[in-house]
PDB file of N, CA and C in Angstrom:
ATOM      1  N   UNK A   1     -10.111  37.008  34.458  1.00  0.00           N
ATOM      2  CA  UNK A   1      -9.504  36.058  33.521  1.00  0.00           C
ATOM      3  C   UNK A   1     -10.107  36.273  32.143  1.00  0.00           C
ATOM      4  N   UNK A   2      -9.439  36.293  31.293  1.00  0.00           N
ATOM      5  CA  UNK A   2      -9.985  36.570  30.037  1.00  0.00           C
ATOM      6  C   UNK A   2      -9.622  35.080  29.005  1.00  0.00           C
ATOM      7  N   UNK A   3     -10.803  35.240  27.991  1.00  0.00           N
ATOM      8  CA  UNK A   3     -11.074  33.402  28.090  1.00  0.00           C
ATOM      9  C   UNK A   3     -11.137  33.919  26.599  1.00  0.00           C
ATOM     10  N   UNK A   4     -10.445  32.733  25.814  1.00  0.00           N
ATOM     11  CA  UNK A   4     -10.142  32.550  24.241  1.00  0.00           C
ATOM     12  C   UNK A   4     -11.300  32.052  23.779  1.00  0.00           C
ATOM     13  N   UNK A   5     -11.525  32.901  22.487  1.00  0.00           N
ATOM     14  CA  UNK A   5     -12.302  32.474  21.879  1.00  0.00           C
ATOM     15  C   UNK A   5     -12.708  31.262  21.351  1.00  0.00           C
ATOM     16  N   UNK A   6     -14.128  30.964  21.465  1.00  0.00           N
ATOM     17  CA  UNK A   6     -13.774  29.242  21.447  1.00  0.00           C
ATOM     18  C   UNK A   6     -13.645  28.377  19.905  1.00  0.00           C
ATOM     19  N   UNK A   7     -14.051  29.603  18.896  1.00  0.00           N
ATOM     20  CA  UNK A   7     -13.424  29.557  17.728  1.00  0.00           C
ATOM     21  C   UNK A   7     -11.889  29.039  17.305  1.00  0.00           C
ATOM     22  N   UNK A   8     -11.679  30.059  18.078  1.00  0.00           N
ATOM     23  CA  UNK A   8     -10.018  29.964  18.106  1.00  0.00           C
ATOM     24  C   UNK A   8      -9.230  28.819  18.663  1.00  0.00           C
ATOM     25  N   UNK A   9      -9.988  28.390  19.943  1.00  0.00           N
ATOM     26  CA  UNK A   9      -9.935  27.235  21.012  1.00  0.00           C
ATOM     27  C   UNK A   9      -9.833  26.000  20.235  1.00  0.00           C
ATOM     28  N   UNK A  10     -10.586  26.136  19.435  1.00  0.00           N
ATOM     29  CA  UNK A  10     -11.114  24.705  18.779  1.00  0.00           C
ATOM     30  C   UNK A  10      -9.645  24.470  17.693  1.00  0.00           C
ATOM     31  N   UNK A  11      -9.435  25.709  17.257  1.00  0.00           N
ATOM     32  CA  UNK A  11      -7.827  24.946  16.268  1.00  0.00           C
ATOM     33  C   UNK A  11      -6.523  24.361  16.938  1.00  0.00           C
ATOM     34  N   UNK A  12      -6.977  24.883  18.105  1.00  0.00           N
ATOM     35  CA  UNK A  12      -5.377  24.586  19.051  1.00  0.00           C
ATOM     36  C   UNK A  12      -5.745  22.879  19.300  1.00  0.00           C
ATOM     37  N   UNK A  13      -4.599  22.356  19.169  1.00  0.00           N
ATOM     38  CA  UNK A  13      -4.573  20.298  19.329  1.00  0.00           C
ATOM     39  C   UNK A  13      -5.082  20.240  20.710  1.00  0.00           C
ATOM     40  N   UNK A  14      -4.184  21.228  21.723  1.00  0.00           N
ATOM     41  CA  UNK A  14      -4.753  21.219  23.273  1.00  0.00           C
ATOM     42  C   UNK A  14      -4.846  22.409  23.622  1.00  0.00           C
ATOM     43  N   UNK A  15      -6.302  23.077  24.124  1.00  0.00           N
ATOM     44  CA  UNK A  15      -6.303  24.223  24.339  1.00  0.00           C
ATOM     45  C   UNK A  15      -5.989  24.914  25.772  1.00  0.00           C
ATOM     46  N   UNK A  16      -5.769  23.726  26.578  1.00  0.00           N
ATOM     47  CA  UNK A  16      -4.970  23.627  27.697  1.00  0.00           C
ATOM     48  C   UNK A  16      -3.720  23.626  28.230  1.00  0.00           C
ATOM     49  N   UNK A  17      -2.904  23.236  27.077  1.00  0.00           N
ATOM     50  CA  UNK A  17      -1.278  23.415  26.647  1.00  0.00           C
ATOM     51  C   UNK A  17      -0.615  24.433  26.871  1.00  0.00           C
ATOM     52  N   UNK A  18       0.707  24.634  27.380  1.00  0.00           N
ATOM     53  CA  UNK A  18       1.264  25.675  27.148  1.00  0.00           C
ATOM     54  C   UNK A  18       1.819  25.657  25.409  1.00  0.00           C
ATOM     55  N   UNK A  19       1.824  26.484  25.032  1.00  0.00           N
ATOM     56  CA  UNK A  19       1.839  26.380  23.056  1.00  0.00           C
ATOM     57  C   UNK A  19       3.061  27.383  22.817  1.00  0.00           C
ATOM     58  N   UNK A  20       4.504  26.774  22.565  1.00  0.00           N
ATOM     59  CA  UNK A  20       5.716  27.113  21.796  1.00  0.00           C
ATOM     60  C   UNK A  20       5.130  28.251  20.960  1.00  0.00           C
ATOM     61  N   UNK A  21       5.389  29.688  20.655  1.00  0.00           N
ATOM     62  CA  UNK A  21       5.777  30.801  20.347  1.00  0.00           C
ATOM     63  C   UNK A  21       6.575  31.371  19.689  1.00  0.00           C
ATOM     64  N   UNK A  22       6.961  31.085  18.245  1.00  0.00           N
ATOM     65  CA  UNK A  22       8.266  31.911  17.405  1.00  0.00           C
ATOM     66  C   UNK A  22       8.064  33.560  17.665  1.00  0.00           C
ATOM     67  N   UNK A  23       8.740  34.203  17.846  1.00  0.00           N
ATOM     68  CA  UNK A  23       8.410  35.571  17.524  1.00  0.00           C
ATOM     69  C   UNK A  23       9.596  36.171  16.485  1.00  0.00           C
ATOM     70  N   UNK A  24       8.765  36.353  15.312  1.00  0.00           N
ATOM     71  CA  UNK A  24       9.704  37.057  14.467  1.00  0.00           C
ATOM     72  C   UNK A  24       9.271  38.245  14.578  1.00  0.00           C
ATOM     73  N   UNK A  25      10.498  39.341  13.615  1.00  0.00           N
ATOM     74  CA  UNK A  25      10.184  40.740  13.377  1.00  0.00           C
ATOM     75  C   UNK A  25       9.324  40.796  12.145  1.00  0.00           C
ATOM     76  N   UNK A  26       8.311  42.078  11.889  1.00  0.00           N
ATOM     77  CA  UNK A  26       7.490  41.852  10.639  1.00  0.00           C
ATOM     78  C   UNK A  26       8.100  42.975   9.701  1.00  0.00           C
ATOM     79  N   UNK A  27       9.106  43.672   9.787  1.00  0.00           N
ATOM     80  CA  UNK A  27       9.722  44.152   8.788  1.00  0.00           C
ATOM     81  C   UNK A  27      11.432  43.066   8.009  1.00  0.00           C
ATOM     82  N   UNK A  28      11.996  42.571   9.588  1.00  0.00           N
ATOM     83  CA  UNK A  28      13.277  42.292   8.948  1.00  0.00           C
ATOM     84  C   UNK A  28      12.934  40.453   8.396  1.00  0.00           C
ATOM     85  N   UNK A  29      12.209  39.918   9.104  1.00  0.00           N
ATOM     86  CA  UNK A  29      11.431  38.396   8.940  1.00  0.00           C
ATOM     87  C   UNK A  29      12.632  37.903  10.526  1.00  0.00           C
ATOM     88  N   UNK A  30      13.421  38.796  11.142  1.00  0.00           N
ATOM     89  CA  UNK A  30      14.666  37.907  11.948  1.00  0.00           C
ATOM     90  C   UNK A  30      13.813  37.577  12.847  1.00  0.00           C
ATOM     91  N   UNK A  31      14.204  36.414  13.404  1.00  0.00           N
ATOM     92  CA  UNK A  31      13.649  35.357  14.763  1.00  0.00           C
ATOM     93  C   UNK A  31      14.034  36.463  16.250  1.00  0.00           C
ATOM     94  N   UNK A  32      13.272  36.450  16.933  1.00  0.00           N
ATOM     95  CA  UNK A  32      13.685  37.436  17.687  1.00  0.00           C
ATOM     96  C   UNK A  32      13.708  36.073  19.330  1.00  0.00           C
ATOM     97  N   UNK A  33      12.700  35.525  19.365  1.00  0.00           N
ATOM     98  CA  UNK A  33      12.670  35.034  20.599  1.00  0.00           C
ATOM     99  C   UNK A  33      11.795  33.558  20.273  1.00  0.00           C
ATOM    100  N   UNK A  34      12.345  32.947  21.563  1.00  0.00           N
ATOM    101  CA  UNK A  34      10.892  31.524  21.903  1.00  0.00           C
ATOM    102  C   UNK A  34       9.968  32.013  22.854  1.00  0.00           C
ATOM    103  N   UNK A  35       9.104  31.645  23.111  1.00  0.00           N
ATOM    104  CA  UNK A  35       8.695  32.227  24.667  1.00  0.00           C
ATOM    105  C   UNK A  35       7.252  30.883  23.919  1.00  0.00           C
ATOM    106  N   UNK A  36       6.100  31.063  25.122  1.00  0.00           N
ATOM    107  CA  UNK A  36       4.878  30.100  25.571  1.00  0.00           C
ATOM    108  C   UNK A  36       3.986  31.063  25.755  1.00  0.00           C
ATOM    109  N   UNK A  37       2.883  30.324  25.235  1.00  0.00           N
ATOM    110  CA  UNK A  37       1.409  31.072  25.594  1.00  0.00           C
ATOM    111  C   UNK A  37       0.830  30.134  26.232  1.00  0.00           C
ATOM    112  N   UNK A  38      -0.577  30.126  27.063  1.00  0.00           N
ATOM    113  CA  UNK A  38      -1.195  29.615  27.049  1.00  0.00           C
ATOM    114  C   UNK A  38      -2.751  30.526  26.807  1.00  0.00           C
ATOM    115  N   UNK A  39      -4.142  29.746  26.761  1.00  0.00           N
ATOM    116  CA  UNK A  39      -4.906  30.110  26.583  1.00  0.00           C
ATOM    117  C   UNK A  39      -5.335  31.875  26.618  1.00  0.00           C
ATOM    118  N   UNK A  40      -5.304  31.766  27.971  1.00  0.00           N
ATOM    119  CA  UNK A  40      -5.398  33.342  28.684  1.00  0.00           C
ATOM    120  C   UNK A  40      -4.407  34.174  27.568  1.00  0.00           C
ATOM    121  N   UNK A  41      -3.077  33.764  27.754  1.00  0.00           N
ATOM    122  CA  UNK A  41      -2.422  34.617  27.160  1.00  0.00           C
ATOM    123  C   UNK A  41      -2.759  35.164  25.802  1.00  0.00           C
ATOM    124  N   UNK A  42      -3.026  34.173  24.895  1.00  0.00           N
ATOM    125  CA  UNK A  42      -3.524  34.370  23.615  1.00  0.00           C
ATOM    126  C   UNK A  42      -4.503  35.201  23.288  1.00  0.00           C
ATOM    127  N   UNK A  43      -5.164  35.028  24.336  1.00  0.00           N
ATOM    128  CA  UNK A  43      -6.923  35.858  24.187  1.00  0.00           C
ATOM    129  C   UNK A  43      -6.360  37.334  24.183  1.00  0.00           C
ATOM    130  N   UNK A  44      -5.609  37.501  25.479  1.00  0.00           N
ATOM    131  CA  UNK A  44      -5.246  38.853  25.450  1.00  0.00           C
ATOM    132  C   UNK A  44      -4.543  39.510  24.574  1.00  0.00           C
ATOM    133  N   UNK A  45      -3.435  38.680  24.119  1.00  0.00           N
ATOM    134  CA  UNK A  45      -2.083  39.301  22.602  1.00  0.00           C
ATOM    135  C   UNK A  45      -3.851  39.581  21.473  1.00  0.00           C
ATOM    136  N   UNK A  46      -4.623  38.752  21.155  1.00  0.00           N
ATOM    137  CA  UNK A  46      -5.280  39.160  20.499  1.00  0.00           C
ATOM    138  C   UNK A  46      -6.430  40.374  20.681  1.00  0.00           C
ATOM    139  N   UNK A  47      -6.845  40.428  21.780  1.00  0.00           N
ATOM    140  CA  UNK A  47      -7.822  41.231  22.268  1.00  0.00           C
ATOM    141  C   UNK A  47      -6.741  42.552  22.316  1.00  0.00           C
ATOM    142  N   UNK A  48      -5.560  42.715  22.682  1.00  0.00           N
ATOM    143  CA  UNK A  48      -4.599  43.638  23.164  1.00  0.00           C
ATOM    144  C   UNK A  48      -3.548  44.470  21.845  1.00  0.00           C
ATOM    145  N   UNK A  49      -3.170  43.594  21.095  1.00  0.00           N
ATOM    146  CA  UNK A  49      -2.277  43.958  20.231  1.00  0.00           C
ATOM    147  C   UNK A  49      -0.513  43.807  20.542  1.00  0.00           C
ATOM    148  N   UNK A  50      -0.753  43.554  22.034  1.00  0.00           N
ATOM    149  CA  UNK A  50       0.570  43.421  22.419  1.00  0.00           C
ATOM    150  C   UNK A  50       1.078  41.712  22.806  1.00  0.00           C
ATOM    151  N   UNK A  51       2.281  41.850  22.839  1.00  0.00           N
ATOM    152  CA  UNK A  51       2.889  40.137  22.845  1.00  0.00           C
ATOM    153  C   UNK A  51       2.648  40.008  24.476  1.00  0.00           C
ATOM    154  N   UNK A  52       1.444  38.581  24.791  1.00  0.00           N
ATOM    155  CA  UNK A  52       1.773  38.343  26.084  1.00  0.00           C
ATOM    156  C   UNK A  52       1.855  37.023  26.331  1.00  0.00           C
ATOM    157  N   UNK A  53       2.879  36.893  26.899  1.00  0.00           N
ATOM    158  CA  UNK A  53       2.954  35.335  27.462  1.00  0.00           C
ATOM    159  C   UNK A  53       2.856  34.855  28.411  1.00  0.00           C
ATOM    160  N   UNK A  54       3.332  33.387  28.780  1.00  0.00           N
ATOM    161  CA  UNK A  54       3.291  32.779  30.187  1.00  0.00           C
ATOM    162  C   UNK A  54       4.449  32.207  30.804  1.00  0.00           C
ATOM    163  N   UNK A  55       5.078  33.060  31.562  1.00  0.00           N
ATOM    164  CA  UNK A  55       6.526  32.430  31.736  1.00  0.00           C
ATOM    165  C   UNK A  55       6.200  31.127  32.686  1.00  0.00           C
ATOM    166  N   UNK A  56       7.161  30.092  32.202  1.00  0.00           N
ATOM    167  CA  UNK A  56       7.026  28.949  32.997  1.00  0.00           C
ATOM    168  C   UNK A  56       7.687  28.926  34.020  1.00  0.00           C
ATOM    169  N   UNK A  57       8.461  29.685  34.329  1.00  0.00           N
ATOM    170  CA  UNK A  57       9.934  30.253  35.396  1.00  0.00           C
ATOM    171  C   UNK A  57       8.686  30.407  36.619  1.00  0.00           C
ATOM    172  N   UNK A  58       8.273  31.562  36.319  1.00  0.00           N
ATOM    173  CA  UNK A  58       7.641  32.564  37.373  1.00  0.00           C
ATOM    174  C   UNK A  58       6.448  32.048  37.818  1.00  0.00           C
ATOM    175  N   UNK A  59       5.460  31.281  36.495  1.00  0.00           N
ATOM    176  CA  UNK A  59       3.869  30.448  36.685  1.00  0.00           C
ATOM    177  C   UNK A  59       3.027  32.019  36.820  1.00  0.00           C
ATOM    178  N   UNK A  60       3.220  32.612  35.297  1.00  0.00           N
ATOM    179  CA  UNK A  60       2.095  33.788  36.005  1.00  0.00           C
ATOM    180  C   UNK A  60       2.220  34.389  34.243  1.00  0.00           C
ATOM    181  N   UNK A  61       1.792  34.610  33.421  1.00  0.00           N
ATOM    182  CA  UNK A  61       1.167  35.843  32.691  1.00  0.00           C
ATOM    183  C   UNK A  61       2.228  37.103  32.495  1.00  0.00           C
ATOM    184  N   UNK A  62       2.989  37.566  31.550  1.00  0.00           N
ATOM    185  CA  UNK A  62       3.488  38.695  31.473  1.00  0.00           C
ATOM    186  C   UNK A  62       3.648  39.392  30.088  1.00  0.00           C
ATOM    187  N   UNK A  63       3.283  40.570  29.890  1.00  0.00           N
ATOM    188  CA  UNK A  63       3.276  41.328  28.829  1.00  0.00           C
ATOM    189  C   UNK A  63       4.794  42.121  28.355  1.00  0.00           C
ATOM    190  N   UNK A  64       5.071  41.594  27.339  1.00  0.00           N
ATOM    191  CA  UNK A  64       6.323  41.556  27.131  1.00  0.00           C
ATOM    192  C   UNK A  64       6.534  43.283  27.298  1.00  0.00           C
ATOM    193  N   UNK A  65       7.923  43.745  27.878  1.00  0.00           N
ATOM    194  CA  UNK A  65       8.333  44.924  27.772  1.00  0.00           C
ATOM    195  C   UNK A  65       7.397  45.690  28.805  1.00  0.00           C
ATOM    196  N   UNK A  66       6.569  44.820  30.090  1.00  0.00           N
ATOM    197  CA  UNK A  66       5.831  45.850  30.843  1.00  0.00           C
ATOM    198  C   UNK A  66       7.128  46.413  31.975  1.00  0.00           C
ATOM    199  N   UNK A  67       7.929  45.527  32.549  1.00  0.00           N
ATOM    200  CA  UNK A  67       9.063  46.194  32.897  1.00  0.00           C
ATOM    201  C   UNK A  67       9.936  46.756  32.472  1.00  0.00           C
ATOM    202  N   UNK A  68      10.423  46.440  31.037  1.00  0.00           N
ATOM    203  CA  UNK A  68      11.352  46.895  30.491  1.00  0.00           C
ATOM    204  C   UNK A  68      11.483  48.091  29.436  1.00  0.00           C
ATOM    205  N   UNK A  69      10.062  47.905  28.656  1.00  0.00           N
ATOM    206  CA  UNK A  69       9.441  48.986  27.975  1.00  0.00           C
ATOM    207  C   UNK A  69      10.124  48.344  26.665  1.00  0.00           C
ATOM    208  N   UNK A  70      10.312  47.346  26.345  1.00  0.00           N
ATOM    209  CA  UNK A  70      10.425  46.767  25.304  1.00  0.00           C
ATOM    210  C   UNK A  70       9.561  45.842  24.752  1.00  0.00           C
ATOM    211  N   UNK A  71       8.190  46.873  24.461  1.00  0.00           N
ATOM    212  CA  UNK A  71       7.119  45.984  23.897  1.00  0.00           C
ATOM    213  C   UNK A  71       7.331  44.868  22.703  1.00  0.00           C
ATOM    214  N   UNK A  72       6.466  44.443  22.346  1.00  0.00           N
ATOM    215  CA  UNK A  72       6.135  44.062  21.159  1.00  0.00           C
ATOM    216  C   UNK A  72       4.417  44.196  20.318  1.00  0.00           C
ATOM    217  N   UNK A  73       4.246  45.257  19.554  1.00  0.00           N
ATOM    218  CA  UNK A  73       3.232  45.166  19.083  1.00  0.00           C
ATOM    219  C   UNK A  73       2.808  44.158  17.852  1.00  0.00           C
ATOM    220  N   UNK A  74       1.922  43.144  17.816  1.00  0.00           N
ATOM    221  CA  UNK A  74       1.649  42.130  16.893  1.00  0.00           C
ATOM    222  C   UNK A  74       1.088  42.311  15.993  1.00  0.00           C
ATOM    223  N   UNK A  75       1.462  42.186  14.676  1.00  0.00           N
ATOM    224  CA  UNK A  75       0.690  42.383  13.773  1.00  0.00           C
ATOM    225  C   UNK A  75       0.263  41.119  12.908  1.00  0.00           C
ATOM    226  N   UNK A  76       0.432  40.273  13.493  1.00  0.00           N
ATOM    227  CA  UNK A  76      -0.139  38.838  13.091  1.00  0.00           C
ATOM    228  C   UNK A  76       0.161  37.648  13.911  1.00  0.00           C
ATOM    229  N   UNK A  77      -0.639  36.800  13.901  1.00  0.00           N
ATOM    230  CA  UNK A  77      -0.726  35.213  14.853  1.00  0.00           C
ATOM    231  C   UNK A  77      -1.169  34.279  13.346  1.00  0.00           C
ATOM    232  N   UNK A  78       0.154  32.865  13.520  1.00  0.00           N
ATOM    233  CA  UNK A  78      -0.623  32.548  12.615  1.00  0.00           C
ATOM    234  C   UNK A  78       0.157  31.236  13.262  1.00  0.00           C
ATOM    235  N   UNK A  79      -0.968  30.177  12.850  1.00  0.00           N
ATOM    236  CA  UNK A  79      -0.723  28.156  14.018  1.00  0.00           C
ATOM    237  C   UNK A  79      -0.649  27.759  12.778  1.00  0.00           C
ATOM    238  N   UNK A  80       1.041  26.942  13.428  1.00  0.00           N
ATOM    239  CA  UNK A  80       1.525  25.844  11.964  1.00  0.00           C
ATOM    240  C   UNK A  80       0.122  24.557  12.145  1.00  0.00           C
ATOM    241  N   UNK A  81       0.403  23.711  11.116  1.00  0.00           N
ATOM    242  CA  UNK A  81      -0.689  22.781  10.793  1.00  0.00           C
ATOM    243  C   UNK A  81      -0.976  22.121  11.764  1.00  0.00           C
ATOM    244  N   UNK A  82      -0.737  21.708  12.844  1.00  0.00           N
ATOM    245  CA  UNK A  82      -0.609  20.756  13.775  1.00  0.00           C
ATOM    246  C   UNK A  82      -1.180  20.936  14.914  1.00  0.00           C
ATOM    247  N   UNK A  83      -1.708  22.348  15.093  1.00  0.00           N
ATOM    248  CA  UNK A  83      -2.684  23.114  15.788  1.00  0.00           C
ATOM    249  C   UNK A  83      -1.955  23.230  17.302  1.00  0.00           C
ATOM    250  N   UNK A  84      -0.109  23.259  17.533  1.00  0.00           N
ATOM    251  CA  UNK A  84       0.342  23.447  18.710  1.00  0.00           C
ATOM    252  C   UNK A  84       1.676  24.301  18.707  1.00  0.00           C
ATOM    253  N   UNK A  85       1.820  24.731  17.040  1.00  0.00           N
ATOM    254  CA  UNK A  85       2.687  25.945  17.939  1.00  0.00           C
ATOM    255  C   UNK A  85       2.102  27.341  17.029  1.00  0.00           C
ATOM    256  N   UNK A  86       2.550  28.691  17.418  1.00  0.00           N
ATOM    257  CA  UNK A  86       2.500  29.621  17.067  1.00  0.00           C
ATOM    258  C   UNK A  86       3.575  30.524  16.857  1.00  0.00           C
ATOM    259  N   UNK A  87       3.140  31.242  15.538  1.00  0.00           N
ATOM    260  CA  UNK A  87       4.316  32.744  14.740  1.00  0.00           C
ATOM    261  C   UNK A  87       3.528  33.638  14.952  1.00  0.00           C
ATOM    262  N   UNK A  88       4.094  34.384  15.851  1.00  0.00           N
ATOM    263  CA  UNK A  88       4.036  35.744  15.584  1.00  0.00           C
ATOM    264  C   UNK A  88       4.566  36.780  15.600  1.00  0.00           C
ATOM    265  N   UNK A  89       4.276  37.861  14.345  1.00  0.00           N
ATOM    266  CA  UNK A  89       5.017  38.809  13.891  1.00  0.00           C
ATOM    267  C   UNK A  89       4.800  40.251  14.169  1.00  0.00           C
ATOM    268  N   UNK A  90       6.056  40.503  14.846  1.00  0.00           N
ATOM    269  CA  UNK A  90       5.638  42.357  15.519  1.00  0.00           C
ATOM    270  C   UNK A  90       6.853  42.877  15.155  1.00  0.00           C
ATOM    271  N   UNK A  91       6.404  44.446  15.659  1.00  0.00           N
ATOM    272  CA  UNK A  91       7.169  45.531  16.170  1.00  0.00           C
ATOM    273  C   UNK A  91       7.610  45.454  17.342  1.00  0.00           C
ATOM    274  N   UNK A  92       9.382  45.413  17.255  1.00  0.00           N
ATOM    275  CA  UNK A  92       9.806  44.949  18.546  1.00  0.00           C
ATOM    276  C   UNK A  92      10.206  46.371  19.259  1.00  0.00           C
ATOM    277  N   UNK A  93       9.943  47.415  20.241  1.00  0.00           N
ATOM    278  CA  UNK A  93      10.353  48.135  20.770  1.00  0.00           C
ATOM    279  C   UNK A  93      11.386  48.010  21.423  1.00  0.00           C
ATOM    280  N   UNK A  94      13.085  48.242  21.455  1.00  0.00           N
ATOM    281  CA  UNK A  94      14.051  48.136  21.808  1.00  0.00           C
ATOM    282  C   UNK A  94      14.683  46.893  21.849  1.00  0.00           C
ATOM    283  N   UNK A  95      15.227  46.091  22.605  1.00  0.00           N
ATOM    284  CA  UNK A  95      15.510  44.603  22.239  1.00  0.00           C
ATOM    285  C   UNK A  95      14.925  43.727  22.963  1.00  0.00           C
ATOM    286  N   UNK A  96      14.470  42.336  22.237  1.00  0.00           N
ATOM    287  CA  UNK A  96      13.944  41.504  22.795  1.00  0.00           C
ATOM    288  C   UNK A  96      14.327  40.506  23.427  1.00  0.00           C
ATOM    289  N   UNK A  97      15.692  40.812  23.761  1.00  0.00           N
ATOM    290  CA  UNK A  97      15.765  39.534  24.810  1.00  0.00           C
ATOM    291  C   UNK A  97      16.623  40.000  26.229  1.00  0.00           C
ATOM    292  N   UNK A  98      16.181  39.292  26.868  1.00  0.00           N
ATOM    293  CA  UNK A  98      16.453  40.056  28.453  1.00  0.00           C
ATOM    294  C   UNK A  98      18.140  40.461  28.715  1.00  0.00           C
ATOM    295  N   UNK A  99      18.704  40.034  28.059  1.00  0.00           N
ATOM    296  CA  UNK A  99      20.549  40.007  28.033  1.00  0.00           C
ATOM    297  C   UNK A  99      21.047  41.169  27.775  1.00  0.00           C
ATOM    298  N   UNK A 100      19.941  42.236  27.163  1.00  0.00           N
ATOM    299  CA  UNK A 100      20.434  43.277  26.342  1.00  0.00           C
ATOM    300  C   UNK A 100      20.329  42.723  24.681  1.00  0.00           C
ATOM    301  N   UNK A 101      20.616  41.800  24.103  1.00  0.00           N
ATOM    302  CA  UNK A 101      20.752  41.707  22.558  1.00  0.00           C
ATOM    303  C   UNK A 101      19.579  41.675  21.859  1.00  0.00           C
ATOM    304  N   UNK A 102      19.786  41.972  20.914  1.00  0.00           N
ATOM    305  CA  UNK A 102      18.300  42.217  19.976  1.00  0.00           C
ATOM    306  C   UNK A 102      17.590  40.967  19.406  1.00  0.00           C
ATOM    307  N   UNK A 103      18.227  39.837  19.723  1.00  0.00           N
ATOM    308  CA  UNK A 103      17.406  38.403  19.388  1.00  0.00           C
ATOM    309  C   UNK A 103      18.168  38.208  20.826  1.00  0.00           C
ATOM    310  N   UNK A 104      17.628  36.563  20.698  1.00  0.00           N
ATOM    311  CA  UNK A 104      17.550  35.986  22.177  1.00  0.00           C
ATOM    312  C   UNK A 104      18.447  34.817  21.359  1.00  0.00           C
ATOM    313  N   UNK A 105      18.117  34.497  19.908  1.00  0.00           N
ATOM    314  CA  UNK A 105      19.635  33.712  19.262  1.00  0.00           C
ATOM    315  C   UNK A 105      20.514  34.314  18.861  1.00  0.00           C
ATOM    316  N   UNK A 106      21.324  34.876  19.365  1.00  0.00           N
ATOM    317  CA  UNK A 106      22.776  35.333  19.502  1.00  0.00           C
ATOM    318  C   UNK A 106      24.052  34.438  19.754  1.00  0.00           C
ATOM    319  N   UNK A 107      23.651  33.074  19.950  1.00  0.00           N
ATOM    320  CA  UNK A 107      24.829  32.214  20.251  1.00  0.00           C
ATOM    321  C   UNK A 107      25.121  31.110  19.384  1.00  0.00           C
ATOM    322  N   UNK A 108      26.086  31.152  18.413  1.00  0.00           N
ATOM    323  CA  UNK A 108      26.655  30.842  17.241  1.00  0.00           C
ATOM    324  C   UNK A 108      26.619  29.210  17.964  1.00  0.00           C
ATOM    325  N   UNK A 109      26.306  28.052  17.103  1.00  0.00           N
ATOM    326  CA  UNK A 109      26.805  26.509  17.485  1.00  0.00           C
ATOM    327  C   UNK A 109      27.667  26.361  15.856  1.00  0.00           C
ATOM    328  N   UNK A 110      28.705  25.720  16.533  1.00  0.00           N
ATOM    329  CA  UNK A 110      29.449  25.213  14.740  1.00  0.00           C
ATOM    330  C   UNK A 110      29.274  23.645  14.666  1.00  0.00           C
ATOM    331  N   UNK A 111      28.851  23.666  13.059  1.00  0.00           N
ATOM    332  CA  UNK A 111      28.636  22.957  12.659  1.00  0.00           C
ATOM    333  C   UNK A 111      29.846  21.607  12.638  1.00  0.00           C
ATOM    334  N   UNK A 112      29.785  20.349  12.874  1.00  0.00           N
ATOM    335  CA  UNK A 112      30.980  19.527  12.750  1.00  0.00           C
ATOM    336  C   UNK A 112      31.561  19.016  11.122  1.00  0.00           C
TER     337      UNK A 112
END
């Protein structure tokens, strides 16, 4: 188990939380996905360079693109003020969302 720094620990509101995840691209700024971290996960995207999360589906830890080969390498983590969610910005290797499409918001809502 690899354990977050407790530096780091200390900004999160709950460091026990699963913690909401923007992932944008760091060349185009486009929103690519939502996904969850928790602790573990974080330690590693930082210790690692690569995007890893915690699917709540499955209850287990997964490094984005280890099946699919559609990494994401991170080139920044950064926690809005409130110390419970996180942006971060990578290199998305092929597309990031499991459907095939290159964002995971692909589905237009109209406005009334």
């Amino acid at each position: 188990m690899n354990t977050l720094d407790p530096a780091v620990a200390a900004l999160l509101k709950d460091a026990d939380a699963l913690i909401p995840t923007v992932v944008q691209d760091a060349t185009s700024d486009e929103v690519l996905m939502l996904a969850y971290m928790n602790a573990e996960s974080l330690s590693l995207t930082l210790s690692s360079g690569k995007a890893t999360y915690f699917s709540r589906s499955r209850n287990e830890l997964w490094v984005k693109g280890a099946t699919s080969g559609h990494y994401q390498q991170v080139h920044s983590v950064a926690l809005d003020c409130d110390g419970d969610a996180l942006l971060l910005r990578v290199t998305q290797t092929g597309v990031a969302c499991h459907t095939g499409e290159p964002t995971c918001f692909h589905t237009p809502i109209e406005l009334e």
